[in-house]
Protein backbone atom coordinates (compact mmCIF):
# COMPACT_ATOMS: atom_id res chain seq x y z
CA UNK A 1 -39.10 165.90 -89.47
CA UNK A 2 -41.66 165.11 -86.91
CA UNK A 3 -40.56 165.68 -83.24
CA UNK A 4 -40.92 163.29 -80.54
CA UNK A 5 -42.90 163.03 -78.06
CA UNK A 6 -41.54 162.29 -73.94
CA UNK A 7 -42.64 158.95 -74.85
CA UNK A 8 -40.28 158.63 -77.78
CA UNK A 9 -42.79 157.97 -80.08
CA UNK A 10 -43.55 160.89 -83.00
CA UNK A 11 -45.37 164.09 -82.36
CA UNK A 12 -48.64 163.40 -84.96
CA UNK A 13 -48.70 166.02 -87.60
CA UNK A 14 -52.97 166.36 -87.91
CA UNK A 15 -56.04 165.69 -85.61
CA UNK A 16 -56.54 162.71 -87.88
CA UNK A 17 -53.07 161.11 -87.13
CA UNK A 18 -53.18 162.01 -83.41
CA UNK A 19 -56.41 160.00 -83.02
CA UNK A 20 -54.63 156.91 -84.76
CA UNK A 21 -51.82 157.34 -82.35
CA UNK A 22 -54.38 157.44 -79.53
CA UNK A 23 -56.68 154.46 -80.53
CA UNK A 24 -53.46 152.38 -80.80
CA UNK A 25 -51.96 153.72 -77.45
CA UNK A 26 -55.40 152.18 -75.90
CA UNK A 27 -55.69 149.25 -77.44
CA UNK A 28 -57.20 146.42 -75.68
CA UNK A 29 -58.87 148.84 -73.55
CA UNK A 30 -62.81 149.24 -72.88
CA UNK A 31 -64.53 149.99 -76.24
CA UNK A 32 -66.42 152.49 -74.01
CA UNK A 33 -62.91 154.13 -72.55
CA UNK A 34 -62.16 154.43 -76.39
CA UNK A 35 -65.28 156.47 -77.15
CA UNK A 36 -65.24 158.81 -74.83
CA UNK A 37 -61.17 159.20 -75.00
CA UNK A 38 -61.58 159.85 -79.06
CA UNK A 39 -64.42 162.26 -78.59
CA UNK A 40 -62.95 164.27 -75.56
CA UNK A 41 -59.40 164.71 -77.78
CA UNK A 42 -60.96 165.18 -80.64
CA UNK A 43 -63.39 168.01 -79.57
CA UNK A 44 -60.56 169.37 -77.76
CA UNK A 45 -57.65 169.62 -80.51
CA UNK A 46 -60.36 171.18 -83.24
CA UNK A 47 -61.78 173.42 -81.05
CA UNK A 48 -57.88 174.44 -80.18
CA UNK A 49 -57.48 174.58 -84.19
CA UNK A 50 -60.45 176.59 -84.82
CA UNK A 51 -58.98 179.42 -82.02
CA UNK A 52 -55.98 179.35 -83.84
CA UNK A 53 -57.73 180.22 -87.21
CA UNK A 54 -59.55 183.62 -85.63
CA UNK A 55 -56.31 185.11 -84.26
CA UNK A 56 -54.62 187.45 -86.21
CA UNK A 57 -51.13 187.80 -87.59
CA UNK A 58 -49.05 184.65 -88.77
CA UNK A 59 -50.81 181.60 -88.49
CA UNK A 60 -49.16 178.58 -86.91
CA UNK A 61 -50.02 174.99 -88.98
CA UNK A 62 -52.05 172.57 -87.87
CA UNK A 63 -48.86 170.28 -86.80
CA UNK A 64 -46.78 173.44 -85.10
CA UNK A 65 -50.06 173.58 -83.10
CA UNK A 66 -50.23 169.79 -81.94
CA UNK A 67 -46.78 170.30 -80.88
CA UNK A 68 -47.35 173.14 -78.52
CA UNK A 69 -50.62 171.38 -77.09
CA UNK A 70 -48.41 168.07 -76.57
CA UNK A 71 -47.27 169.90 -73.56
CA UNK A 72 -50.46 170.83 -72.20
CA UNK A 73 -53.36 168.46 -73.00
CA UNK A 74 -50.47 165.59 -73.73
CA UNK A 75 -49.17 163.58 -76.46
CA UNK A 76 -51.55 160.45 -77.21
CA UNK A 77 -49.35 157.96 -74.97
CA UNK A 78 -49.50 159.92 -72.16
CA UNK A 79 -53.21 160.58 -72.48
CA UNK A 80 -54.03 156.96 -73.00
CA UNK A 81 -52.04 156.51 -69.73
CA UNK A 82 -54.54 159.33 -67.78
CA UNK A 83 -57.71 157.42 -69.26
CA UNK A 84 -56.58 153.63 -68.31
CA UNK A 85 -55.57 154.58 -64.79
CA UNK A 86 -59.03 156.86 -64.09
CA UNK A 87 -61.10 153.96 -65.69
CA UNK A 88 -59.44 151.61 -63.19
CA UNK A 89 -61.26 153.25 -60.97
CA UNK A 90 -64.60 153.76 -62.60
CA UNK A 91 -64.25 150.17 -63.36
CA UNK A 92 -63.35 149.12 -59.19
CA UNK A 93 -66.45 151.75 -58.52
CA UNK A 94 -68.95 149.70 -60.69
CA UNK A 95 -68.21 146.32 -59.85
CA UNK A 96 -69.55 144.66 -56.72
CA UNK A 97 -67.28 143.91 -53.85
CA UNK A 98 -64.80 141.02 -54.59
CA UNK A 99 -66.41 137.74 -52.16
CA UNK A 100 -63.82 136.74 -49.93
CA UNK A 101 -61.05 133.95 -51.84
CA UNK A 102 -62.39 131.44 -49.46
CA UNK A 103 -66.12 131.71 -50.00
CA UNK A 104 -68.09 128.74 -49.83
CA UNK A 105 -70.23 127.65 -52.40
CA UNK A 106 -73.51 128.07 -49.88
CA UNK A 107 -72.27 131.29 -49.26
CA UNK A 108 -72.47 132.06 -53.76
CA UNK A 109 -75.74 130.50 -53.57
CA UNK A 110 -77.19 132.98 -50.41
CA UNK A 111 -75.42 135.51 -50.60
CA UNK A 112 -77.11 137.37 -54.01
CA UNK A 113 -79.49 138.13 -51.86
CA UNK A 114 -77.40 140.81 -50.14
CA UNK A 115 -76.08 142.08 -53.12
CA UNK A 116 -76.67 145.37 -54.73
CA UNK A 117 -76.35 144.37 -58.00
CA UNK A 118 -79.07 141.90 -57.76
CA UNK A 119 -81.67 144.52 -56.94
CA UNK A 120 -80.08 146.94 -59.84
CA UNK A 121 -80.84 143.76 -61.94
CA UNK A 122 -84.44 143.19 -60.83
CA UNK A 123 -85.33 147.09 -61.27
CA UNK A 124 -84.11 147.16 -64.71
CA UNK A 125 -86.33 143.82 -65.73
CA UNK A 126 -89.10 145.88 -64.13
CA UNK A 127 -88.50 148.75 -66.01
CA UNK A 128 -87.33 146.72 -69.32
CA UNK A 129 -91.40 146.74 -70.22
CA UNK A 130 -92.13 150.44 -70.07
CA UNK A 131 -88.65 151.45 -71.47
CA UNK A 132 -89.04 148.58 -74.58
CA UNK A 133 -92.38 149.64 -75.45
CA UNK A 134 -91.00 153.25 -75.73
CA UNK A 135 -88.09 152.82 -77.80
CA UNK A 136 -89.96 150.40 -80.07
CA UNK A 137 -92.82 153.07 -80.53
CA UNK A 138 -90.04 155.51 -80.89
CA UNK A 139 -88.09 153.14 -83.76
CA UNK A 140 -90.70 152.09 -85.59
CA UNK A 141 -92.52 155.61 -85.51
CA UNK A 142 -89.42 157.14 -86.39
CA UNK A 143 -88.52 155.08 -89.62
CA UNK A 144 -92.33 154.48 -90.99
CA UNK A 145 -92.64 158.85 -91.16
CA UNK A 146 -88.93 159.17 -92.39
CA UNK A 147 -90.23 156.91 -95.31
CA UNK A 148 -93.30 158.29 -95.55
CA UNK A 149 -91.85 162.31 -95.30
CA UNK A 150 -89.01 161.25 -97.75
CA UNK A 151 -91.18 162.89 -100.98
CA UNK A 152 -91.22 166.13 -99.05
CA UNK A 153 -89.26 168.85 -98.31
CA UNK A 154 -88.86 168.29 -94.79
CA UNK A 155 -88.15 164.77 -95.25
CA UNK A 156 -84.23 165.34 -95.32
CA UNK A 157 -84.41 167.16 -91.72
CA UNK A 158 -86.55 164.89 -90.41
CA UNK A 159 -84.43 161.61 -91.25
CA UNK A 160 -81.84 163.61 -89.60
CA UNK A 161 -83.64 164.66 -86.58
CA UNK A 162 -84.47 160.80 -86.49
CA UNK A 163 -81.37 159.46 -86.09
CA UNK A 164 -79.90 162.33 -83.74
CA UNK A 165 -82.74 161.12 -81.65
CA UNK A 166 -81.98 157.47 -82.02
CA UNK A 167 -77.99 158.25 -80.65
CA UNK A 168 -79.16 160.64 -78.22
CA UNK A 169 -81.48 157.43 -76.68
CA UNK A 170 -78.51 155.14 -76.93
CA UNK A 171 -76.98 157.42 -74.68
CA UNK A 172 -79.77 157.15 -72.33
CA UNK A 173 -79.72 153.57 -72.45
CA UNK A 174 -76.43 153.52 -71.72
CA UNK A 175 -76.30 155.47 -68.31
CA UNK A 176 -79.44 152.69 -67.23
CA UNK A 177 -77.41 149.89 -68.38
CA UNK A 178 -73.99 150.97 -66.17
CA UNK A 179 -75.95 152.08 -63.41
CA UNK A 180 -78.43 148.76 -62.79
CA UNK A 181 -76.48 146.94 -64.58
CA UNK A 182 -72.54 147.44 -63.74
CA UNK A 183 -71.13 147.64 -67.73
CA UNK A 184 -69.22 150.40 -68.63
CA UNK A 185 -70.61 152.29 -71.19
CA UNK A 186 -69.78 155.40 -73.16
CA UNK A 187 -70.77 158.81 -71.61
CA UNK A 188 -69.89 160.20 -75.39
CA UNK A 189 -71.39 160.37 -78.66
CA UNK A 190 -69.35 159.26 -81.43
CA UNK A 191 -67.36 162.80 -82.46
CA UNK A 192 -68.83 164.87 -85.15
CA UNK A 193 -66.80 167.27 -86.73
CA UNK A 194 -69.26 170.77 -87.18
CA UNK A 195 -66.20 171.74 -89.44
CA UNK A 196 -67.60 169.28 -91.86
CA UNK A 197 -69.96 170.27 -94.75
CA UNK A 198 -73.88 169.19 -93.50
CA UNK A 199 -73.98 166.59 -96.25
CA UNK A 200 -71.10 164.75 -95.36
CA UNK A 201 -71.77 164.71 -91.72
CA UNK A 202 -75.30 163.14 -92.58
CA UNK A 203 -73.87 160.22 -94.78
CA UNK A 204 -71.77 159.36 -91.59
CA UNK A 205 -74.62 159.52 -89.46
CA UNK A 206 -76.29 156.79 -92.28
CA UNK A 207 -73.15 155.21 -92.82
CA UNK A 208 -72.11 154.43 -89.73
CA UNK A 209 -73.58 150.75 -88.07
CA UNK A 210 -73.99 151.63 -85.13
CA UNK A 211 -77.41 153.94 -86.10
CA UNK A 212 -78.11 150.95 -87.26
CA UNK A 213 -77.39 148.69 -84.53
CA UNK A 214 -79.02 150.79 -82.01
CA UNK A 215 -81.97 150.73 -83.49
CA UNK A 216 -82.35 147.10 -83.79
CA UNK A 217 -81.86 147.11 -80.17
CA UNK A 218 -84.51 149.29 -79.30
CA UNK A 219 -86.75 147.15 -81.25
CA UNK A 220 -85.74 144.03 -79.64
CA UNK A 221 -86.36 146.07 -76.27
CA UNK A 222 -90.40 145.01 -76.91
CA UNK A 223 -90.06 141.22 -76.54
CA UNK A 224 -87.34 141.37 -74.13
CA UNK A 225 -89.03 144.16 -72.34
CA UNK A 226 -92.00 141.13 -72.38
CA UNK A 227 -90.03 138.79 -71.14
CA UNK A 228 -88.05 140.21 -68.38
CA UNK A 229 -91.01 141.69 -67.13
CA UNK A 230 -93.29 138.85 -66.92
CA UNK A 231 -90.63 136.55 -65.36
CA UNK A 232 -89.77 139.07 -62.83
CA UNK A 233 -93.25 139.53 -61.87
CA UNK A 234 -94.00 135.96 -62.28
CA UNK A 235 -91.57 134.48 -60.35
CA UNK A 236 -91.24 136.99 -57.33
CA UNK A 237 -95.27 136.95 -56.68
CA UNK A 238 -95.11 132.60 -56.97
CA UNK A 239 -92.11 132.88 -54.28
CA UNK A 240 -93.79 135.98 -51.94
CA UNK A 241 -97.03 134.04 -52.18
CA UNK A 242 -95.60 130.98 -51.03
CA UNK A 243 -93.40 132.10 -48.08
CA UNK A 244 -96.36 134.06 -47.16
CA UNK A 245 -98.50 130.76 -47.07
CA UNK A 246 -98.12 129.67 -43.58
CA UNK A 247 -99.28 133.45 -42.12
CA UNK A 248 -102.16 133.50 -44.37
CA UNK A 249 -103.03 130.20 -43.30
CA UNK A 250 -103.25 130.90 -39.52
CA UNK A 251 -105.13 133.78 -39.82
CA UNK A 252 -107.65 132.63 -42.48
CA UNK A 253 -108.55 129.74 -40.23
CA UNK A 254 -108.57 131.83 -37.33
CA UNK A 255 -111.12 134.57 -39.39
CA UNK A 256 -113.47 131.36 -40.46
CA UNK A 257 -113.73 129.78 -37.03
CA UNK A 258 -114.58 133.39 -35.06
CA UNK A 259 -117.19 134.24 -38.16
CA UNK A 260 -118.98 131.20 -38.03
CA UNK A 261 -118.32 129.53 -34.89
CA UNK A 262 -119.19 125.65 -34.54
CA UNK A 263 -121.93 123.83 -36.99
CA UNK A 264 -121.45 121.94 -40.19
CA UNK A 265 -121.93 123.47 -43.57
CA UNK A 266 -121.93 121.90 -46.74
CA UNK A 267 -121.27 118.56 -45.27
CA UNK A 268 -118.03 119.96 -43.71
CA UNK A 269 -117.51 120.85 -39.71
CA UNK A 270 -117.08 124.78 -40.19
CA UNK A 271 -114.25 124.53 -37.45
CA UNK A 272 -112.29 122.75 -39.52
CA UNK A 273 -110.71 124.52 -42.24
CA UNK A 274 -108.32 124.26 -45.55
CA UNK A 275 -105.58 125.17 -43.61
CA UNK A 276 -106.03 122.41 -41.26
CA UNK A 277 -106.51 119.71 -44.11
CA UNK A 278 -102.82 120.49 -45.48
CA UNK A 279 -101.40 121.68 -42.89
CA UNK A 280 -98.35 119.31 -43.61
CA UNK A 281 -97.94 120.84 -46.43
CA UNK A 282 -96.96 124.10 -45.19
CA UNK A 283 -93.69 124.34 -44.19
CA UNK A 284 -92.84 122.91 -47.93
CA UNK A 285 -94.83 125.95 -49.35
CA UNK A 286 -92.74 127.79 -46.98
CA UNK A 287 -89.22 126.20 -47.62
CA UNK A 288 -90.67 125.76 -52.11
CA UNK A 289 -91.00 129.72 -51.87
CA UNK A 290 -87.35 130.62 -50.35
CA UNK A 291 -86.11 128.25 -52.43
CA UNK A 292 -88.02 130.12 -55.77
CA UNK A 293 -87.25 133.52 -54.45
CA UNK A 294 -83.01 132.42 -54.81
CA UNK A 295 -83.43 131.01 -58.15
CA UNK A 296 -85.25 134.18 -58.99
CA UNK A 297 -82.48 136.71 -57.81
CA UNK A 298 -79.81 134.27 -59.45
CA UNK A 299 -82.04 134.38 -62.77
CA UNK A 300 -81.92 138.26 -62.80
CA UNK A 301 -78.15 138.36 -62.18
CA UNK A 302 -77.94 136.02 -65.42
CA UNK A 303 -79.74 137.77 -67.25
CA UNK A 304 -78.61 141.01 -66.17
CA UNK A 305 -75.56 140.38 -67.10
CA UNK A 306 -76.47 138.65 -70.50
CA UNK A 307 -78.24 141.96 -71.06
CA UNK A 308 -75.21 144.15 -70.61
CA UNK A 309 -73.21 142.68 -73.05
CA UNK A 310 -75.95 142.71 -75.76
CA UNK A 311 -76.26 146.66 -75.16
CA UNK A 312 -72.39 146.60 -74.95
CA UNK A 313 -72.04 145.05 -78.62
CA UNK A 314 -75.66 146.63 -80.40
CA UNK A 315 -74.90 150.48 -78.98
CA UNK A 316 -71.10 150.66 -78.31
CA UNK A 317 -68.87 151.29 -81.39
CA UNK A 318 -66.40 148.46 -82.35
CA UNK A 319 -63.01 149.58 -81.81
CA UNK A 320 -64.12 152.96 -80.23
């Protein structure tokens, strides 16, 4: 019979049963949490099992030794407890202040601009070029000389290498994503058993669809990369340029007048410059240019946070 655990539940009798028992204790919960809860037990229990295997005398089984480490690491309800209540607050940590309940809705519209997130936004469309053009050299490198190495020798540890390299970057990804971005992602790998033979451990590297996945993401990086960047660029130089019209103005006319003094040149009093033509027209550059710099940070929150959840569903594993 299998004991229980303080919960009531049943003690699980294998590593394999004991991660069931924890994905279904944290159900519902952050596919992120999950990752990094399944990795963390799972590296913990085996490497527990493995020190039982090098002591000598009698040997205790794999589910006598579960049972002793229910008391110390925890069975899987109480450990999906631990994780929920610490990614409460990871979760309180990442997201922006709450606004105040009775925030008006000119207060929503100005008040991205004091926002952190905003800027962690804006930085991470600026970056999106360099990083896309990188991981899509990287992808497309990667696979093209894995197909082309596949006749030789080293083809096999080079496919490998390949896609070690491809999780490792997902990884990477990951940290930028939580930290401009404010989505929880995994600070795990998926779990690998070294126990396993090589073989087997390399088909679920190729099996699994998240390799997969992540790749396609780093190749979409390139045209997204593209587009953030020339948006972000676009948009904040129109606005800058604009509310920088009326200074410019003044002190362009004021450079032409002391240069050239009084006198007519091409048909035109040199006193009188382009600035003084539209001067009218000013203060709307002025007001046009505050109003495109707001629409600009509220674009980069959108699409910020459009961005997250792509790299939450391309690099994250389902159900993990």
């Amino acid at each position: 019979m299998t004991s229980p655990d303080p919960t009531g539940s049943s003690l699980p009798r294998s590593v394999a049963e004991y991660l069931v028992q924890l994905r279904q204790a944290l159900a519902g919960a952050d596919p992120a949490l999950i990752q990094d809860a399944l990795y963390d037990a799972e590296e913990y229990l085996r490497a527990e099992l493995a020190l039982e295997t090098t002591k000598g005398g009698a040997r205790r089984s794999e589910a006598e030794v579960l049972a002793a480490l229910a008391s110390s690491y925890g069975a899987p309800a109480e450990v999906a407890e631990i994780y929920r209540d610490t990614e409460l607050k990871v979760q309180t940590a990442l997201r922006a202040p709450a606004p105040p309940p009775q925030r008006s809705g000119w207060a929503r519209v100005f008040g991205v601009i004091v926002e952190a997130r905003t800027y962690g936004a804006l930085l991470y469309m600026l970056l999106a070029l360099a990083t896309g053009v990188f991981y899509f050299s990287w992808v497309t490198v990667g696979i093209s000389l894995s197909l082309g190495l596949s006749i030789l020798i080293i083809g096999l540890p080079f496919v490998v290498l390949f896609f070690g390299s491809v999780r490792v970057l997902s990884l990477v990804e990951g940290r930028l994503v939580e930290a401009l971005l404010g989505e929880r992602m995994p600070r795990r790998p998926v779990y690998s058993d070294q126990q396993q033979p090589l073989l087997t451990r390399i088909g679920q590297m190729f099996s699994d669809p998240r390799s997969w996945a992540s790749m396609l993401y780093f190749v979409l990086m390139l045209p997204l990369g593209i587009l953030y960047s020339v948006l972000t660029i676009t948009l904040l130089s129109l606005s800058s340029g604009f509310i920088a019209s009326p200074i410019v103005a003044l002190f362009g006319a004021q450079r032409v007048q002391f240069s050239m003094g009084d006198g007519w040149m091409f048909g035109h009093p040199v006193g009188v410059t382009y600035a003084d033509q539209v001067w009218w027209a000013l203060p709307l550059l002025f007001v046009l240019g505050w109003t495109l710099l707001f629409l600009t940070l509220h674009l980069a929150r959108g699409l910020g946070f459009l961005h997250a959840a792509l790299a939450k569903q391309l690099l994250v594993k389902p159900g993990e």
